[in-house]
Structures are given as structure tokens and as C-alpha cells.
Protein backbone atom coordinates (compact mmCIF):
# COMPACT_ATOMS: atom_id res chain seq x y z
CA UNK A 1 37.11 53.26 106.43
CA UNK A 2 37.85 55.24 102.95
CA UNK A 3 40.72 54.32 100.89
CA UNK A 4 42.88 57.40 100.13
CA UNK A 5 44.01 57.41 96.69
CA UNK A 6 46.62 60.43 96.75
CA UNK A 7 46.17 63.88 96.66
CA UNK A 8 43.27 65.09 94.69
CA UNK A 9 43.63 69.35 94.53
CA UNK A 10 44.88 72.00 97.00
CA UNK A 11 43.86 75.43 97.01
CA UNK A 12 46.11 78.46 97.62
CA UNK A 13 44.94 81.79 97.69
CA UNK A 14 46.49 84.43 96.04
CA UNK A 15 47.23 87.92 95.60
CA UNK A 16 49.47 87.76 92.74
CA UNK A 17 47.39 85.59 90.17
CA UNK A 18 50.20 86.56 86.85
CA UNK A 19 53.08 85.95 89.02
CA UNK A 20 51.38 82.33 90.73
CA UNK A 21 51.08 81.27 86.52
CA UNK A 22 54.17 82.05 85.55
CA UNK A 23 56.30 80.28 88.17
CA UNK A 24 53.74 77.37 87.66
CA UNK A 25 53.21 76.84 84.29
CA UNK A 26 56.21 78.21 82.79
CA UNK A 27 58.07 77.25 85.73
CA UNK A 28 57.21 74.30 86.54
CA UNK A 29 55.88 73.06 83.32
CA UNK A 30 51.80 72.58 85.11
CA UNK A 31 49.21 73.18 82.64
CA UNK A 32 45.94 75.62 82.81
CA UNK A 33 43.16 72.81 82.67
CA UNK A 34 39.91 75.66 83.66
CA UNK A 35 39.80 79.24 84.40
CA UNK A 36 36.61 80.67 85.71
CA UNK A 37 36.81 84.35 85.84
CA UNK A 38 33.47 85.35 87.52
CA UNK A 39 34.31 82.61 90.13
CA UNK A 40 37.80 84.03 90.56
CA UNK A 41 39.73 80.37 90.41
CA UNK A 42 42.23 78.78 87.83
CA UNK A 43 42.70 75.00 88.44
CA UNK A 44 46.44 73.74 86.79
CA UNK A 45 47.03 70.32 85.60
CA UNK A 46 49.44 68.57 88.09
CA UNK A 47 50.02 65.23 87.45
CA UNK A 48 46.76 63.39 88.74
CA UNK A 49 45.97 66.21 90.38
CA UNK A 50 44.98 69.94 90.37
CA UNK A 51 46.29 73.36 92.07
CA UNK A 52 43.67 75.66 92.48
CA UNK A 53 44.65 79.13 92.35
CA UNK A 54 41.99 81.53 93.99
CA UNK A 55 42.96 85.14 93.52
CA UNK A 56 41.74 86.46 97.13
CA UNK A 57 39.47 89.42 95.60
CA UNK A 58 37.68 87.04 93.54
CA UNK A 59 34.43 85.62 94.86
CA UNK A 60 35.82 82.70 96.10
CA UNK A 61 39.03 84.61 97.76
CA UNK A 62 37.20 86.96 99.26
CA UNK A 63 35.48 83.86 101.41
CA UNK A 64 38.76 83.28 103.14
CA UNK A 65 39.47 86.11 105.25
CA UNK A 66 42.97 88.26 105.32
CA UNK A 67 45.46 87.45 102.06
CA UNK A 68 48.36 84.87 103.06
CA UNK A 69 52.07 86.92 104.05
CA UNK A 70 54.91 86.57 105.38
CA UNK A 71 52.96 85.57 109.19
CA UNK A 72 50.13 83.67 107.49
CA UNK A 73 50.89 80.66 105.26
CA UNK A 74 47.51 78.54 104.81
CA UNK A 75 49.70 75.55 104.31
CA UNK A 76 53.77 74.53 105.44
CA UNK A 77 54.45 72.95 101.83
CA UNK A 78 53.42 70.68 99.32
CA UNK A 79 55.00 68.10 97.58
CA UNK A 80 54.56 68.01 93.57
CA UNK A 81 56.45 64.45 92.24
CA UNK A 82 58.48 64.67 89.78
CA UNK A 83 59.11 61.97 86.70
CA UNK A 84 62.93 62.51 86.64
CA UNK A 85 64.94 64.59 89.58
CA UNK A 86 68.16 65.88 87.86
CA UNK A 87 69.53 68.11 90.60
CA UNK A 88 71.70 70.26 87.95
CA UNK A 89 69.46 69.85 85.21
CA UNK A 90 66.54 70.95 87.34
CA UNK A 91 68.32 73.82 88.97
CA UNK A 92 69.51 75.44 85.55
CA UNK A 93 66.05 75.07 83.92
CA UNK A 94 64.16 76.64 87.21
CA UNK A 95 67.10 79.59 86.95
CA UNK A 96 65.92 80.50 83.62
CA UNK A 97 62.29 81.51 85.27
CA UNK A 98 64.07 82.81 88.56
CA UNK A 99 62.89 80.17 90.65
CA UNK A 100 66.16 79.20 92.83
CA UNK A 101 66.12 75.30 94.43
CA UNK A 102 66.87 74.86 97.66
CA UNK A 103 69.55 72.07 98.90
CA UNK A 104 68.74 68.61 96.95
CA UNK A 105 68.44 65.95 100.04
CA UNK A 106 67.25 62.59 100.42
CA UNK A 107 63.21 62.77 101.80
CA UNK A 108 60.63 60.02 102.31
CA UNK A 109 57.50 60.62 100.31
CA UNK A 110 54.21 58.57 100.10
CA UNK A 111 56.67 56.40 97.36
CA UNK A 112 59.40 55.72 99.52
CA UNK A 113 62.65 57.90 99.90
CA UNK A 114 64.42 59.63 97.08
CA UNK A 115 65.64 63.45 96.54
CA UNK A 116 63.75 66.55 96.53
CA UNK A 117 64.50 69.75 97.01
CA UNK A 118 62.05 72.98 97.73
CA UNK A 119 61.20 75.78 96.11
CA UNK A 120 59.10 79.08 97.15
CA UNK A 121 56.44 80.59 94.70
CA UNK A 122 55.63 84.07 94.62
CA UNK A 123 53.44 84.16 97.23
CA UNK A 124 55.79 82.44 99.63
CA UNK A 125 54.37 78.36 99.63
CA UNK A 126 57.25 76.04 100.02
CA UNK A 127 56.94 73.74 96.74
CA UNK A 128 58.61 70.69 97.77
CA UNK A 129 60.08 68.80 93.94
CA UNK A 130 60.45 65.30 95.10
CA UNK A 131 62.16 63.07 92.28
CA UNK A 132 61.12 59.09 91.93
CA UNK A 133 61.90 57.00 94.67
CA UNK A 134 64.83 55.06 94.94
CA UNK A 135 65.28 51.82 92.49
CA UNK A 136 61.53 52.75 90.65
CA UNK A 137 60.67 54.19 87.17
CA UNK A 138 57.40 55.30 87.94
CA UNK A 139 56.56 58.81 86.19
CA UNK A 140 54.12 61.43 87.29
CA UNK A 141 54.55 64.89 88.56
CA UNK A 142 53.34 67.98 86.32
């Protein structure tokens, strides 16, 4: 049997590629690692892992079929761990790029149970921000 190590990349496709980098790297502080423009795809740094943004009238998006809406979501949410999880801190800094967090609440993640809160980019994905577990120190997140 394989050994899953965690989360390697997800893909959402897009129809709003400026809009999907701003509330992700300035945002939520991910960085641009590759951008491949005759491809259509832009991968962001996340932590150990990678969101690929696929703009869906790009080669690759145009693979997929219809552009995701209001009735069709590729994906409920996903869960980007944060180092630190400073509900007030967190919510004034995402203000300041118009990203509004939802109600801070205690979640189990694959770390054990600590708070998180969602978010909703701009082409309606839930963003779950899940701070460290309880009692660890352990940093990752974007």
C-alpha cells in the first residue's frame, strides 16, 4: 500500500486568473513559483505544496468542460495550514484585501484539532485557514 505524505497540488480552474492572484498571493501571502502562458497554468507556492491555477480558456482549461459557478464547484473546500491562527489579527489583515473570514471554530485537521475558519476566493472555492493544532509549534501553511 502507498504511504500518503500530505497533499501534493490541487488544481482549480478559473475564469478570473487577476482576481484568483490577488486574493492568493496578496491575500494570502502564496507565492508565484511557475507561470506557463502557452499552457495556460500558474502553480503558487503553498507551503509544501502547490495551487494550480488553470485559466479555463487556456489549453489546459479548455480540457475541462463548462467554467465552475455558482451550481458547479469542482471541489467543497480545501484546507491551507496556517503557521500562526490569530483570529483578529488574521481577520484585519484579510480585510485589507477584501477577503472577509468566516466564524473562527475549533476543526480536526490531518494534525489534530485546532481553529480555522473559511474563506471564499473569487471564483467561489471555500478556502478553509486552519491554524496549528492544539499544544504544537509546528509551522507551515503559505
Amino acid at each position: 500500500m502507498p504511504t500518503v505524505l500530505g497533499i501534493d497540488h490541487l488544481v482549480l480552474r478559473v475564469t478570473d486568473l487577476a482576481a484568483m492572484l490577488d486574493f492568493y498571493v496578496e491575500g494570502l501571502g502564496c507565492a508565484v513559483e511557475r507561470h506557463d502562458e502557452a499552457l495556460g497554468l500558474v502553480q503558487l507556492r503553498a507551503g509544501d505544496a502547490l495551487i494550480d491555477l488553470v485559466p479555463v480558456d487556456g489549453e489546459l482549461g479548455r480540457r475541462g468542460g463548462a467554467a465552475p459557478g455558482a451550481e458547479g464547484h469542482n471541489l467543497d473546500h480545501f484546507c491551507l495550514r496556517l503557521a500562526h491562527f490569530d483570529a483578529d489579527r488574521l481577520r484585519a489583515e484579510l480585510a485589507t484585501h477584501g477577503i472577509v473570514l468566516g466564524e473562527v471554530k475549533r476543526r480536526r485537521g490531518a494534525e489534530g484539532a485546532g481553529p480555522s475558519a473559511y474563506v471564499e476566493d473569487p471564483m467561489g472555492n471555500r478556502v478553509e485557514l486552519k491554524g496549528p493544532p492544539e499544544g504544537a509549534g509546528r509551522a507551515a501553511g503559505c
